[in-house]
Every structure is written in C-alpha cells, then in structure tokens.
N, C-alpha and C. Protein backbone atom coordinates (compact mmCIF):
# COMPACT_ATOMS: atom_id res chain seq x y z
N UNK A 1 0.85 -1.17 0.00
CA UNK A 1 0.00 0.00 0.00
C UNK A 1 0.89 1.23 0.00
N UNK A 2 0.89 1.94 -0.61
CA UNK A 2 1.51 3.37 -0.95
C UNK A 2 1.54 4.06 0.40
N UNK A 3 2.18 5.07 0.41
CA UNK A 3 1.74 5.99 1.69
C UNK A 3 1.47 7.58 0.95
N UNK A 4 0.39 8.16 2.07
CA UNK A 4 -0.19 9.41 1.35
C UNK A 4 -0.93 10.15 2.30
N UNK A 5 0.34 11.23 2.40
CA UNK A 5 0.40 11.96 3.49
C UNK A 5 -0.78 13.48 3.21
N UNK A 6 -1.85 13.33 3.91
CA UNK A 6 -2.40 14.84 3.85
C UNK A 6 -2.50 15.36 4.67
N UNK A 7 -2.83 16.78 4.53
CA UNK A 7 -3.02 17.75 5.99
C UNK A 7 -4.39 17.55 6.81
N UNK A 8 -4.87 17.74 7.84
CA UNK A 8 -5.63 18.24 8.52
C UNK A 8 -6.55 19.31 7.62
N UNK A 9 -7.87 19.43 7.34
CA UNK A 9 -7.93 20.73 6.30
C UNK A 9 -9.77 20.80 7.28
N UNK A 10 -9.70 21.93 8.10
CA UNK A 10 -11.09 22.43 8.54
C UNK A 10 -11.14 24.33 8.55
N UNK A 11 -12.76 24.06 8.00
CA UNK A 11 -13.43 25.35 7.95
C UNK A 11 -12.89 26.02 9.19
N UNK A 12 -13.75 27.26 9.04
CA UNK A 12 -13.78 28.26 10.99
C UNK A 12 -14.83 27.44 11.60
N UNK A 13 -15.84 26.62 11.05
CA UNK A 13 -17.24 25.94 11.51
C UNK A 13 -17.23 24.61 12.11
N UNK A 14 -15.82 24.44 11.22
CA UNK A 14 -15.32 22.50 11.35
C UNK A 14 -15.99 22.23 10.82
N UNK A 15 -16.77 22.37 9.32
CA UNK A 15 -17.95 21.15 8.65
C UNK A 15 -16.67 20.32 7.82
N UNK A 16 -15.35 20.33 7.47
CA UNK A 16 -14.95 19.20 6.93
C UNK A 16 -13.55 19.52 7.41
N UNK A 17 -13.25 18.18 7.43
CA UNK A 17 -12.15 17.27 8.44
C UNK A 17 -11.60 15.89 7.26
N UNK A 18 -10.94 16.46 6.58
CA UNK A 18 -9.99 15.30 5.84
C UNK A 18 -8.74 14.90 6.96
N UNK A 19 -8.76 13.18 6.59
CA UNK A 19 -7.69 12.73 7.27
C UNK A 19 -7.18 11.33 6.83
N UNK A 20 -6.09 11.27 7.44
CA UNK A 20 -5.48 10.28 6.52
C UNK A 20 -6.05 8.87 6.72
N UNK A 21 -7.06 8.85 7.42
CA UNK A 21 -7.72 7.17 8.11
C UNK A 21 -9.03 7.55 7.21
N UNK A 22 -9.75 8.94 6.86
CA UNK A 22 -10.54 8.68 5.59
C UNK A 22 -10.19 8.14 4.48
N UNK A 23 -8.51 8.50 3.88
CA UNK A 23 -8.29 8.15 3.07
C UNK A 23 -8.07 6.89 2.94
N UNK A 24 -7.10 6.17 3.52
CA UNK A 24 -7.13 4.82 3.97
C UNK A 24 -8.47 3.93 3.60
N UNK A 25 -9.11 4.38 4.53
CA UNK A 25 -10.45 3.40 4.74
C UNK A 25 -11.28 3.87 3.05
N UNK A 26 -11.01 4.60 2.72
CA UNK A 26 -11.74 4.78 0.97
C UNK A 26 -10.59 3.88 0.23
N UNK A 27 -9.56 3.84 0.72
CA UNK A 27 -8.61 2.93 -0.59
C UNK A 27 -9.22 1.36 -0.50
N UNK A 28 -9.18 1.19 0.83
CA UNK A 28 -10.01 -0.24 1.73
C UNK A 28 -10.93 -0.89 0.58
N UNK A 29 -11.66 0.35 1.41
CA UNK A 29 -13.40 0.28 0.45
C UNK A 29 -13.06 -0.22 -0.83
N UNK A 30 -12.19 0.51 -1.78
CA UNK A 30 -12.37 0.19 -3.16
C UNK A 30 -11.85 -0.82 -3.14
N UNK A 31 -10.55 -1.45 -2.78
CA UNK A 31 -9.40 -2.57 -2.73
C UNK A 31 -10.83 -3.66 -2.48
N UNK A 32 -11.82 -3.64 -1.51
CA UNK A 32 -12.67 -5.25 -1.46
C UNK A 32 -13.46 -4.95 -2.41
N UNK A 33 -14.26 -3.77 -3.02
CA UNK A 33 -14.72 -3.84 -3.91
C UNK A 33 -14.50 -4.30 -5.23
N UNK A 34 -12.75 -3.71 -5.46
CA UNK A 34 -12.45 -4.88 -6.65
C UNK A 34 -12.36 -6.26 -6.53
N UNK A 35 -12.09 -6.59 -5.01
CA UNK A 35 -11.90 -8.29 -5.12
C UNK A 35 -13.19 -8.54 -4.96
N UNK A 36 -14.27 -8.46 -4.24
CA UNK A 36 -15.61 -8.68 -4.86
C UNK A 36 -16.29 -8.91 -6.08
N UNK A 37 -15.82 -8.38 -6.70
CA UNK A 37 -16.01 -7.90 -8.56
C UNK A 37 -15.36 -8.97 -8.89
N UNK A 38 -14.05 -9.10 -8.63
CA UNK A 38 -13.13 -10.50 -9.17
C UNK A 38 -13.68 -11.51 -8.51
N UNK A 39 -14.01 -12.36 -7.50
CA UNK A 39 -14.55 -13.36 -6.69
C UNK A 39 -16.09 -13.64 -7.62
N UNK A 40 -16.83 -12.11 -7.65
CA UNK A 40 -18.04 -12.89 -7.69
C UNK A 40 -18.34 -11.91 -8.92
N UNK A 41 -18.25 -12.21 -10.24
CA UNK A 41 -18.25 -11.36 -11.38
C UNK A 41 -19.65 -11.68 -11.22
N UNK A 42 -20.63 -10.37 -12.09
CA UNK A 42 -21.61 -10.71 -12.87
C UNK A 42 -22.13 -10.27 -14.14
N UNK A 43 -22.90 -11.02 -14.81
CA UNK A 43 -22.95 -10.26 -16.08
C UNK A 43 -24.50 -9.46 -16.19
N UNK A 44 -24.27 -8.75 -17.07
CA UNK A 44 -25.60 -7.89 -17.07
C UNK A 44 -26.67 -8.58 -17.85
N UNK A 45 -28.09 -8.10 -17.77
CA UNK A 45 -28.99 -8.73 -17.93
C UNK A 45 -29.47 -8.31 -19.30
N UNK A 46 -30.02 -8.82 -20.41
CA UNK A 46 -30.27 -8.52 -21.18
C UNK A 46 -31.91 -9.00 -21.66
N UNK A 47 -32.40 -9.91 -21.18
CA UNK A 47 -33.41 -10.25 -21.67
C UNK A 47 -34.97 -9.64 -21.01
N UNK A 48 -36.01 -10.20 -21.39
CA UNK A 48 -37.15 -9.65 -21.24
C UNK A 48 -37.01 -9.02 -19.75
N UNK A 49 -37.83 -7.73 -19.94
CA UNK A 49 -37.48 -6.61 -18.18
C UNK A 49 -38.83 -7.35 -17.57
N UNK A 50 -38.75 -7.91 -16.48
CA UNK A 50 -39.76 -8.50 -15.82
C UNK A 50 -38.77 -8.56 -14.05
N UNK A 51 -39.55 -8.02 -13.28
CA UNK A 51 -38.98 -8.53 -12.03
C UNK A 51 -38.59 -9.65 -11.48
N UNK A 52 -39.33 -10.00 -11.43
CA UNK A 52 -38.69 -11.86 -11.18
C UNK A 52 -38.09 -12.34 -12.31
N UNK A 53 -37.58 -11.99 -13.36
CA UNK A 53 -36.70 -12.38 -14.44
C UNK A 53 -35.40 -11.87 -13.90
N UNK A 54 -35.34 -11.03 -13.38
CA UNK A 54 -33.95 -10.17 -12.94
C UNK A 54 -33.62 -10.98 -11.74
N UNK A 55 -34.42 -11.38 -10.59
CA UNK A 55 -34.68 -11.90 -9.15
C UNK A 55 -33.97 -12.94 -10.14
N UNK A 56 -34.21 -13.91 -10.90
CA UNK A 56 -34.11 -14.84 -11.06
C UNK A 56 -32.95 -15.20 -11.81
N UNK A 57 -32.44 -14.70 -12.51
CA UNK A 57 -30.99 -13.94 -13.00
C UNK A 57 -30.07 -14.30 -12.10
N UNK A 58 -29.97 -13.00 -11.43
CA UNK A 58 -29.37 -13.10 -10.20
C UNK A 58 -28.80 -14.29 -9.21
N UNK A 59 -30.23 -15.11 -9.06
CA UNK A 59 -30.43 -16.41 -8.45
C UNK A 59 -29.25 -17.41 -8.98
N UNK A 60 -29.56 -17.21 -10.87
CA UNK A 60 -29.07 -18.24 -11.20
C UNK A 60 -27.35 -17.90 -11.59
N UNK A 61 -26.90 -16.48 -11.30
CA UNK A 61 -25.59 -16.38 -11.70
C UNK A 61 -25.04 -16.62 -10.45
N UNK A 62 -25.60 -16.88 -9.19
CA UNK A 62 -25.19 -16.78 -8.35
C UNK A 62 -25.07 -18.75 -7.81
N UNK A 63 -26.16 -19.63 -8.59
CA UNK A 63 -25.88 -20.92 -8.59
C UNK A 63 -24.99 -20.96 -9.26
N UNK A 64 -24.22 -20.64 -10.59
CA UNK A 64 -22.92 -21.17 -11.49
C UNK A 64 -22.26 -20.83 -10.56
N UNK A 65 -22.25 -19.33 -10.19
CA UNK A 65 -20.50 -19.36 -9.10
C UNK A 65 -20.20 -20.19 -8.03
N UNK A 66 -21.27 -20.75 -7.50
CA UNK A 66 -20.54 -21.84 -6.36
C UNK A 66 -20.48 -22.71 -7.07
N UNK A 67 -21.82 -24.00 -8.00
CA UNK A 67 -20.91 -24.57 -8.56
C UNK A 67 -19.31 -24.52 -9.51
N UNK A 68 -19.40 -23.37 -9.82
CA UNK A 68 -17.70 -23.44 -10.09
C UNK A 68 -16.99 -23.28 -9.20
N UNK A 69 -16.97 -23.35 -7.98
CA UNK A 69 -16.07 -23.01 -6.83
C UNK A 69 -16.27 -24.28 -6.20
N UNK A 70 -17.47 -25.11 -6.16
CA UNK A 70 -17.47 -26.44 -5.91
C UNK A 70 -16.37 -27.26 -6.72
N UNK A 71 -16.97 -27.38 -8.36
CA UNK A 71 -16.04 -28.10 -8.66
C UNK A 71 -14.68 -28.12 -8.65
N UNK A 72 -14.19 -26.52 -8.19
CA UNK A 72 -12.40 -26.54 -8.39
C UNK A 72 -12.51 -26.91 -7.11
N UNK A 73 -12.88 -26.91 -5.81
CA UNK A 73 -12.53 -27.42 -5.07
C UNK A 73 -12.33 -28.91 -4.87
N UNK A 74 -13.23 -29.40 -5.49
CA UNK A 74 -13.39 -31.14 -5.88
C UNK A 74 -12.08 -31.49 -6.74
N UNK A 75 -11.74 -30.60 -7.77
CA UNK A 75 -11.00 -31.05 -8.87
C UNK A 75 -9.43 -30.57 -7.98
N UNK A 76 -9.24 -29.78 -7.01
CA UNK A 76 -8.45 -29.73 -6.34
C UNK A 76 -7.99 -30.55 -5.20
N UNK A 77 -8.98 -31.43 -5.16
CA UNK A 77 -8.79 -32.56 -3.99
C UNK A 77 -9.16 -32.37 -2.86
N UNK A 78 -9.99 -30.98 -2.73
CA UNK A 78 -10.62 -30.56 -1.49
C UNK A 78 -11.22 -31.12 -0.82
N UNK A 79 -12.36 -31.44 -1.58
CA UNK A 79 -13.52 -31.62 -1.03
C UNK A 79 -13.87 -33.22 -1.60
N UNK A 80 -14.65 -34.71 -1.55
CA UNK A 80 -14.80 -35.51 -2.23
C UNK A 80 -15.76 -35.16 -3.36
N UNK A 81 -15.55 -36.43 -4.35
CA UNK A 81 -16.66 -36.22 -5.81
C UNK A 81 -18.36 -36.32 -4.53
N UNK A 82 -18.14 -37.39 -3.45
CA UNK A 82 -19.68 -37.07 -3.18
C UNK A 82 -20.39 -36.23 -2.65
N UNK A 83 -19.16 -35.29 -1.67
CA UNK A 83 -19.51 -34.42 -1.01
C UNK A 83 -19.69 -33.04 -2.04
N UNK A 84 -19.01 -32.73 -3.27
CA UNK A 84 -19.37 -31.97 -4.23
C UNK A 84 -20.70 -32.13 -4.81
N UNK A 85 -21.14 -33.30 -5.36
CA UNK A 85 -22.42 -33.74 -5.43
C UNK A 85 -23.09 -33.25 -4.67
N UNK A 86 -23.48 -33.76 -3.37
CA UNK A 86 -23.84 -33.58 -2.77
C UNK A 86 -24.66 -31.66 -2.20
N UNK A 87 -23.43 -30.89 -2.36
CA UNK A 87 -23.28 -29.65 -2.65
C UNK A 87 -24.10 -28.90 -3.40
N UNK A 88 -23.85 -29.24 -4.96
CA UNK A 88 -24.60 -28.97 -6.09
C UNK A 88 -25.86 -29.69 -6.11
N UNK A 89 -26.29 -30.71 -5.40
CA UNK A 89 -27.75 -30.66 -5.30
C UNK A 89 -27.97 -30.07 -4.53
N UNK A 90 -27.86 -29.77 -3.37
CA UNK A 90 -28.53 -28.98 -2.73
C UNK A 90 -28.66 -27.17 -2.96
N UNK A 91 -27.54 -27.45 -3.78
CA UNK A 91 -27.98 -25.30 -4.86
C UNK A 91 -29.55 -25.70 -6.02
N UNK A 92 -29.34 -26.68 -6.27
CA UNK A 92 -29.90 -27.11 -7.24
C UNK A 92 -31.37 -26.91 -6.79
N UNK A 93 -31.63 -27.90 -5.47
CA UNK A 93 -33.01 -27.44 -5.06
C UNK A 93 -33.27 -26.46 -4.57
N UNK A 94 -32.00 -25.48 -4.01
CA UNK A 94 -32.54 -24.08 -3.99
C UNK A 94 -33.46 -22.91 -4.68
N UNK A 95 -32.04 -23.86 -6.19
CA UNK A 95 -32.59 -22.72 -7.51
C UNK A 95 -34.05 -22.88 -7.91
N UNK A 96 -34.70 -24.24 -7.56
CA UNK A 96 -35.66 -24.91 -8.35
C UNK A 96 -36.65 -24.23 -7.36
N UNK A 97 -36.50 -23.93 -5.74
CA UNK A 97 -37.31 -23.56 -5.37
C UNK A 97 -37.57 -21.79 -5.50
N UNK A 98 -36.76 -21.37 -5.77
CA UNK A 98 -36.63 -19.86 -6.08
C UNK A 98 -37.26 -19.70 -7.10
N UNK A 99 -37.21 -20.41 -8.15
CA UNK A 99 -37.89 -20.51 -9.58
C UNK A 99 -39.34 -20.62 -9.00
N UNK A 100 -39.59 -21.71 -8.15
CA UNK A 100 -41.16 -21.42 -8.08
C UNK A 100 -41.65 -20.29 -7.48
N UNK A 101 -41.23 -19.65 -6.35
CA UNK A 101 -41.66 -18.91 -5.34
C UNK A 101 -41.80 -17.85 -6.34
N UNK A 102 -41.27 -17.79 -7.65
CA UNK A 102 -40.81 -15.91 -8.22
C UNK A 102 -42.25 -16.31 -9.57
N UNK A 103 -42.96 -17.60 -9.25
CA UNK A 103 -43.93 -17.94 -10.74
C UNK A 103 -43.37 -17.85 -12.20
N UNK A 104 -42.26 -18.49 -12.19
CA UNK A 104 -41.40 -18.76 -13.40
C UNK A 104 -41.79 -19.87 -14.18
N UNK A 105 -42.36 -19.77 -15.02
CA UNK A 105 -42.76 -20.90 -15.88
C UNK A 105 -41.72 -21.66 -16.32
C-alpha cells in the first residue's frame, strides 16, 4: 500500500475534516470492492425486463458461481466427488425452489 500523506484541512465551523484514516479506509473500500467484482463477477442482464426475471438472473448467476467453486474445489482434492455432489444438489433445489416462489414458468 503506498503511503499518502495529507493535511488536517477544517473550515472556521469545522464542517470538513480530511484525514489520513478517511483516506485509507476509501482505498479499503475500493481494494474489497475490486476483489468482490473478481470473486463474484456478474454479467448484465439482457433479456425480457420483468422482475422476477432479474430476481431470477441473479439467483441463477449466483448458482454457477458456487458450482464453479465447488467443482475446483473437488478437482483440487478438497472436497470428495460425493460431497461436491452432494453440494450442487442442494444449490440445485434451492434454484428450483426460487424458480417457483418468483412464478417462473
């Protein structure tokens, strides 16, 4: 992490107070926000605008990313082939039940 030295900077009123632990904690902020973005990409939505189409989107970009984090863990020797199984069915009946609750044909 760089270092980045600023002054103290207040009105006669004190309404603003820069300091170097604001700055910090904003580099923070962005630094998990990019690994967030990298961990859990998503792609944008393109098809019919319906609310529960988007709900459901969502749902389902969010079942591929664990199963892909299942299987490298499996394919890494992490975890067993049954306990990965195991895993991915149970996203599976998640997704299936999310699908109903949102009246997804």
């Amino acid at each position: 992490m760089s270092s980045l030295y600023l002054y103290l900077i207040t009105t006669t009123d004190n309404r603003i107070l820069i300091t170097n632990q604001e700055i910090t904690m904003r580099q923070e902020s962005d630094l998990l926000s990019e690994i967030c973005d990298f961990l859990y990409p998503r792609s944008s939505y393109y098809g019919q605008f319906k609310p529960e189409y988007l709900v459901f989107n969502a749902n389902l970009q969010e079942f591929a990313q664990r199963v892909n984090y299942i299987c490298n863990l499996q394919t890494g020797g992490k975890i067993s082939p049954q306990e990965a199984y195991k895993q991915i069915h149970s996203l599976w009946k998640q997704l299936k039940q999310a699908k109903k609750q949102l009246e997804i044909e």
